[in-house]
Protein backbone atom coordinates (compact mmCIF):
# COMPACT_ATOMS: atom_id res chain seq x y z
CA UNK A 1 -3.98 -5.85 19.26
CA UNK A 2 -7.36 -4.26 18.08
CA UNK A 3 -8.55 -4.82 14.62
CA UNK A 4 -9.94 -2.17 12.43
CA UNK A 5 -10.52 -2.28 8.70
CA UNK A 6 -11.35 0.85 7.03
CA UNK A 7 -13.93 1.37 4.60
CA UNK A 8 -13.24 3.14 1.34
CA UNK A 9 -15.95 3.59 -1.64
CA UNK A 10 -17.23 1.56 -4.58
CA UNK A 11 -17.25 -1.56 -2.75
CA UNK A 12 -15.12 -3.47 -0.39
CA UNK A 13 -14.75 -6.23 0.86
CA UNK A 14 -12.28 -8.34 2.88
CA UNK A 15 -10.86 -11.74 2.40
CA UNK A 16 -9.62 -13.59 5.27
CA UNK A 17 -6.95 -15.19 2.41
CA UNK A 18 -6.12 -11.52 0.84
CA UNK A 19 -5.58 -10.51 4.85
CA UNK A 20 -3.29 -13.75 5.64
CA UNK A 21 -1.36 -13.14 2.88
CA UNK A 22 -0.83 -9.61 3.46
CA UNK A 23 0.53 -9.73 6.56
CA UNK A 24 3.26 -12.65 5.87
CA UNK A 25 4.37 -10.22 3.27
CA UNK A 26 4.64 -7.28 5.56
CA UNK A 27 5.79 -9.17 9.30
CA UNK A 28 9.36 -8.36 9.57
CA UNK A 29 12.22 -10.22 11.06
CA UNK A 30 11.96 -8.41 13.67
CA UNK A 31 9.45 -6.19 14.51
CA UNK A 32 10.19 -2.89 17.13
CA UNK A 33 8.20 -0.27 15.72
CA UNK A 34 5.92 1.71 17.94
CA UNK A 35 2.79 1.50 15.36
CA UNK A 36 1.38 -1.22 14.24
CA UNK A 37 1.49 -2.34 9.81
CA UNK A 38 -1.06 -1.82 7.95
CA UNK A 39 -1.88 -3.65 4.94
CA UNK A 40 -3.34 -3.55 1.38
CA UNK A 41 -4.78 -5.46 -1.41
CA UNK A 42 -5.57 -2.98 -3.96
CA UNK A 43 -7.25 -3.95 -7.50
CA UNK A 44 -7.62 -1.63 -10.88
CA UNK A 45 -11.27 -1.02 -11.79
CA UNK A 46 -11.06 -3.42 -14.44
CA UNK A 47 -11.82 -6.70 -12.97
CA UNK A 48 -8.39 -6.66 -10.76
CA UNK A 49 -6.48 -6.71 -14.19
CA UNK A 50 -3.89 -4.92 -12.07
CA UNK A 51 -3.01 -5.30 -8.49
CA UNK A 52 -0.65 -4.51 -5.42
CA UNK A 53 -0.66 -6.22 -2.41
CA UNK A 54 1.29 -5.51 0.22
CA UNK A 55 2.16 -3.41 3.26
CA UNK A 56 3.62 -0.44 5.56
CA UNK A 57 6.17 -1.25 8.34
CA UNK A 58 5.86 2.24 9.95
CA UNK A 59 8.88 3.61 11.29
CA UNK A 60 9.75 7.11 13.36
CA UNK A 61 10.85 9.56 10.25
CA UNK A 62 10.80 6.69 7.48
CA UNK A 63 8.65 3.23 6.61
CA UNK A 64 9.31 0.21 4.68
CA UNK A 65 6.65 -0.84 2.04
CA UNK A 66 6.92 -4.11 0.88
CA UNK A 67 4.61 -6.68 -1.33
CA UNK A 68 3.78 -7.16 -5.02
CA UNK A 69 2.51 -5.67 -8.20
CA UNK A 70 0.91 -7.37 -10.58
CA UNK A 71 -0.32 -7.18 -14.42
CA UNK A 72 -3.00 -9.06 -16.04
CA UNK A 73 -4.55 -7.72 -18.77
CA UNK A 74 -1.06 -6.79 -20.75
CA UNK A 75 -1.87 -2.78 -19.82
CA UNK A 76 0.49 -2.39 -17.15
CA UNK A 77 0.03 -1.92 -13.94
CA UNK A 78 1.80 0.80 -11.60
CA UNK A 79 0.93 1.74 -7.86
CA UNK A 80 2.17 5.01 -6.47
CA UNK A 81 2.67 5.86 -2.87
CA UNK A 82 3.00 9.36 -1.43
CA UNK A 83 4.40 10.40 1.69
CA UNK A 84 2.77 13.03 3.68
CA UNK A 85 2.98 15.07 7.09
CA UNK A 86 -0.01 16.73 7.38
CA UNK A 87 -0.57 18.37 4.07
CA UNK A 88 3.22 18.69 2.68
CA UNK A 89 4.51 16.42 0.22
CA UNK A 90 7.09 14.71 2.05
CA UNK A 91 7.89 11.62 -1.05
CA UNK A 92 6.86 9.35 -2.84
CA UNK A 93 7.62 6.19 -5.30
CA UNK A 94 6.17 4.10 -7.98
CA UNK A 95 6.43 0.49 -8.75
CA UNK A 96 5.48 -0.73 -12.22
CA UNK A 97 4.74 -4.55 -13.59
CA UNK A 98 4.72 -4.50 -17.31
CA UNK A 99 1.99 -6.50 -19.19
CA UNK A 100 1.70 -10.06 -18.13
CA UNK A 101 4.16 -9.42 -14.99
CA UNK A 102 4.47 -9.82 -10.68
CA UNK A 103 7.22 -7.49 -9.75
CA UNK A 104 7.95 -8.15 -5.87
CA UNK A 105 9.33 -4.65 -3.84
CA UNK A 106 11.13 -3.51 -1.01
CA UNK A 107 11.99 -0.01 -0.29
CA UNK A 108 12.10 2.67 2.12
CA UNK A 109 10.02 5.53 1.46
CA UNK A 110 10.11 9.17 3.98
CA UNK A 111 12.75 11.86 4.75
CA UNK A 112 14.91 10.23 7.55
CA UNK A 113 16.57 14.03 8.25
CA UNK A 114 12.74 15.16 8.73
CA UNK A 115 11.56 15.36 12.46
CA UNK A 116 8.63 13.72 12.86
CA UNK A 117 8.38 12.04 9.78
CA UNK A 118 5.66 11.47 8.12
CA UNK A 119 2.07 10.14 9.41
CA UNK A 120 0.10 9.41 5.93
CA UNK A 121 0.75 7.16 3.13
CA UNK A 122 -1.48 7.81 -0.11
CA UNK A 123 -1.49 4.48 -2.43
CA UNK A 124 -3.22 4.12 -6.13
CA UNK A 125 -3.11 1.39 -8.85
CA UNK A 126 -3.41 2.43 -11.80
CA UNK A 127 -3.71 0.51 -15.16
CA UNK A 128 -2.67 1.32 -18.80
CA UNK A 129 -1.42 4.69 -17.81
CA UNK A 130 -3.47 6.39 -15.28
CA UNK A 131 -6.61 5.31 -17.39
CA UNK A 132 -8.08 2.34 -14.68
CA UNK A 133 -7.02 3.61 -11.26
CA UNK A 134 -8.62 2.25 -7.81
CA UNK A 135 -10.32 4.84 -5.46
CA UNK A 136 -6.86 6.22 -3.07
CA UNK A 137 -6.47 4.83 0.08
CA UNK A 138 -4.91 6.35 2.87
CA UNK A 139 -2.48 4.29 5.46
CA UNK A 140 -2.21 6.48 8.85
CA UNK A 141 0.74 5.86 11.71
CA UNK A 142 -1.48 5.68 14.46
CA UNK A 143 -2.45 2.86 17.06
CA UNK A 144 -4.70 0.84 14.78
CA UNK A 145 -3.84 -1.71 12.19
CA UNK A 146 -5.63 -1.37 8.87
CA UNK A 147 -6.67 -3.62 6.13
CA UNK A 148 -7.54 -2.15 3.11
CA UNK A 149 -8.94 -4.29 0.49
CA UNK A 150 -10.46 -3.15 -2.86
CA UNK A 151 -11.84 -5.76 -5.19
């Protein structure tokens, strides 16, 4: 299994403990998918006030995205994923901690009647509103793991 991490702006960097505990949260029971996860640890632009961690089991026409949301700073903290194929809007889902919170989730996001699927998931934390939000990453289904870590 090749590693990869992929760089996004205003500074990142990668802990080894952030990593390890990312992918406990996303190794399922049992694991059959032809991609590999990828995993996050995502932090609001306010000194990590408000954070997700977490990860993508990739599946054919849906994926499972599992971890943890967290509040800090009594703002509240939400992180939104979007679905795509391509370009198109396939879904998409928000998880919210309210001040002083660590909400755990669990869900499927995708179309499962859509051929194909989707091969792009778009995450953001965002604090007090949309006010604090982290720089989007972007999770691919492709061959390579990724780590993405924003601090």
């Amino acid at each position: 299994m090749t590693r990869t991490s992929r760089t996004v702006r205003n500074g990142v960097a990668v802990s080894g403990i952030a990593l390890a505990l990312a992918a406990v949260l996303v190794t399922p029971a049992s694991a059959s998918s032809a991609w590999p996860n990828d995993t996050f640890r995502l932090c609001t632009t306010q000194g990590c006030g408000g954070q997700a961690i977490g990860g993508v089991i990739w599946g054919n026409r849906t994926s499972t995205v599992q971890g943890t949301v967290a509040d800090y700073l009594a703002r509240g903290t939400t992180v939104y994923f979007e679905a795509y194929a391509g370009a198109t809007k396939i879904d998409s889902a928000t998880r919210t901690a309210s001040a002083h919170d660590d909400v755990p989730f669990n869900f499927s996001i995708g179309d499962p009647d859509r051929v194909g699927g989707f091969d792009r998931l778009k995450i953001t934390v965002c604090e007090s509103g949309k006010t604090y939000c982290t720089v989007p990453v972007n999770a691919d289904r492709d061959d390579d793991p990724e780590y993405f870590v924003q601090m």
